[in-house]
N, C-alpha and C. Protein backbone atom coordinates (compact mmCIF):
# COMPACT_ATOMS: atom_id res chain seq x y z
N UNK A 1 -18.57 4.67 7.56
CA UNK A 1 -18.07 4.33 6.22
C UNK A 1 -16.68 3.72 6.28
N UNK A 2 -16.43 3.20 4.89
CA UNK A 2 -14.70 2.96 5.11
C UNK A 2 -13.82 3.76 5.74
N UNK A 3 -12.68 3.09 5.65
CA UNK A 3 -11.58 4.00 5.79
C UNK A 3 -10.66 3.94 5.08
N UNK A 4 -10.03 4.42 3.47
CA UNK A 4 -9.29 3.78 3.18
C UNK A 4 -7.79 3.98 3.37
N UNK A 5 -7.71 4.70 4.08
CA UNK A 5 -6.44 5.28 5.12
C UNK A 5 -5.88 3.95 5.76
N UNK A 6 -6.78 3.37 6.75
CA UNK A 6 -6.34 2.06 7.49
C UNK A 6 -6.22 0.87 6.14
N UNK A 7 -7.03 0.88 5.27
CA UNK A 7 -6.25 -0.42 4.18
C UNK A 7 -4.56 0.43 3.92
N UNK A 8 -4.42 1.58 3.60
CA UNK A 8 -3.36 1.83 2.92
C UNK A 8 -2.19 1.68 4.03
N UNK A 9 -2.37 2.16 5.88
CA UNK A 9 -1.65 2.27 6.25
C UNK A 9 -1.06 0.44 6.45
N UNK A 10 -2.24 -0.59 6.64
CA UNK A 10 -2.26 -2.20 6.59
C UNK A 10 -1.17 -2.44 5.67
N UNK A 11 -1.43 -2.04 4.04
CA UNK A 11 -0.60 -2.27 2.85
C UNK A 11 0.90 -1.89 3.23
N UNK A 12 0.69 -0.36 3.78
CA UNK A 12 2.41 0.02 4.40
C UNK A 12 3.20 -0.67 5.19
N UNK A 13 2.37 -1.27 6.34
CA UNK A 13 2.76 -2.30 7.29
C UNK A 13 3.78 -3.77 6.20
N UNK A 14 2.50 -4.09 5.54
CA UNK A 14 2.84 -5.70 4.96
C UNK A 14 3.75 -5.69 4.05
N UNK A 15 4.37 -4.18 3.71
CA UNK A 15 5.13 -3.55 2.63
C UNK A 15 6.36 -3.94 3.17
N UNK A 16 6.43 -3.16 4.55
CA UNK A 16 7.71 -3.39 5.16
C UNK A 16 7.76 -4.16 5.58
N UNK A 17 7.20 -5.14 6.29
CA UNK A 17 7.66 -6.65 6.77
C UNK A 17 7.63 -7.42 5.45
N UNK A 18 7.53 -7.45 4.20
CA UNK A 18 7.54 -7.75 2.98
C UNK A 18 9.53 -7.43 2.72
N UNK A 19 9.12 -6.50 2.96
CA UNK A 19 10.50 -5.60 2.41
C UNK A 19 12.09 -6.19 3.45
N UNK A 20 11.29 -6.99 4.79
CA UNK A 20 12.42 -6.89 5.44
C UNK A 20 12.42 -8.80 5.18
N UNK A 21 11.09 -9.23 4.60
CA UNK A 21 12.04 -10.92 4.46
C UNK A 21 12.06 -10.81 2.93
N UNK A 22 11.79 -10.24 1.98
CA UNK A 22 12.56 -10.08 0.95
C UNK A 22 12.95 -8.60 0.44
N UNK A 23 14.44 -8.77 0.74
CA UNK A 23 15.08 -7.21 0.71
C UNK A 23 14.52 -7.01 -1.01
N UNK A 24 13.67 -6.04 -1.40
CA UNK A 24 13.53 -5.12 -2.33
C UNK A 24 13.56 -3.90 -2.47
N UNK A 25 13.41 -3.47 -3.40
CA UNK A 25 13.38 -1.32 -2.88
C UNK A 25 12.15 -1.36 -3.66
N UNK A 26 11.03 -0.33 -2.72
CA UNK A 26 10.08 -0.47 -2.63
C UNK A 26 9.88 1.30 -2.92
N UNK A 27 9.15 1.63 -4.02
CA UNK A 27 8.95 2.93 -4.82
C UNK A 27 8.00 3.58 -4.49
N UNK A 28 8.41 4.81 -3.43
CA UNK A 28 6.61 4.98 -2.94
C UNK A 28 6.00 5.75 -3.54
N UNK A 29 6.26 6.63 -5.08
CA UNK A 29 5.42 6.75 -5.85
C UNK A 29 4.53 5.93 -6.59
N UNK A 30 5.51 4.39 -6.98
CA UNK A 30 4.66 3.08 -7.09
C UNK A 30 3.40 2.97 -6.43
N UNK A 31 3.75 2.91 -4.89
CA UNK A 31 2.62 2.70 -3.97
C UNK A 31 1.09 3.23 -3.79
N UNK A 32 1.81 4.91 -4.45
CA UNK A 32 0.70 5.74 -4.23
C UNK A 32 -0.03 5.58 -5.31
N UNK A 33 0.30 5.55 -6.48
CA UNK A 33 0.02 4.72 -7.51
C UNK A 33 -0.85 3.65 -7.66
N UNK A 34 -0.84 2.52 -6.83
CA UNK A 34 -1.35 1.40 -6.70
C UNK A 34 -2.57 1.59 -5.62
N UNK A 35 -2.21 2.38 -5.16
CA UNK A 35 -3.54 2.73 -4.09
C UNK A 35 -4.42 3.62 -4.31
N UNK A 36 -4.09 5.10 -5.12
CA UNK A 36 -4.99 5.37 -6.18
C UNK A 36 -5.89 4.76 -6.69
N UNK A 37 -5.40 3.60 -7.58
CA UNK A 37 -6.12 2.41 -8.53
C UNK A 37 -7.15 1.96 -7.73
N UNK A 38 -6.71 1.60 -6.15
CA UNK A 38 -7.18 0.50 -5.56
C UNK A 38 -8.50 1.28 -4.97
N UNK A 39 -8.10 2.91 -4.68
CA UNK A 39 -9.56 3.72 -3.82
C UNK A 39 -10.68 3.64 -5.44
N UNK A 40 -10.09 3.80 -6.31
CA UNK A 40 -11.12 4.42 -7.49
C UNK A 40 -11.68 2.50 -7.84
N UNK A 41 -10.93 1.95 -7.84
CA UNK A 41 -11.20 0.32 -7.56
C UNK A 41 -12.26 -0.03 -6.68
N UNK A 42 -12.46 0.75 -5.17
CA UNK A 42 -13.38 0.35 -4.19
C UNK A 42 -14.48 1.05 -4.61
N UNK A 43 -14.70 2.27 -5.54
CA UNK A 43 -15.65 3.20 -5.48
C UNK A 43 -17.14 2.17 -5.93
């Protein structure tokens, strides 16, 4: 089956190389948030 561990840890990755060519502050309740959405999204 999936994994949606490896999309989220992918998203964490592209978060921070995101984060390091455009300096933002990055909310990781936001995140968890958005990935919530995104597992009940894949169901």
């Amino acid at each position: 089956g999936r994994t949606p561990s490896l999309w989220f840890s992918l998203c964490l990755l592209f978060i921070e190389h995101w984060s390091q060519v455009y300096p933002i502050h990055v909310d990781p309740s936001r995140i968890l948030f958005y990935h919530s959405k995104f597992i009940t999204w894949r169901r």
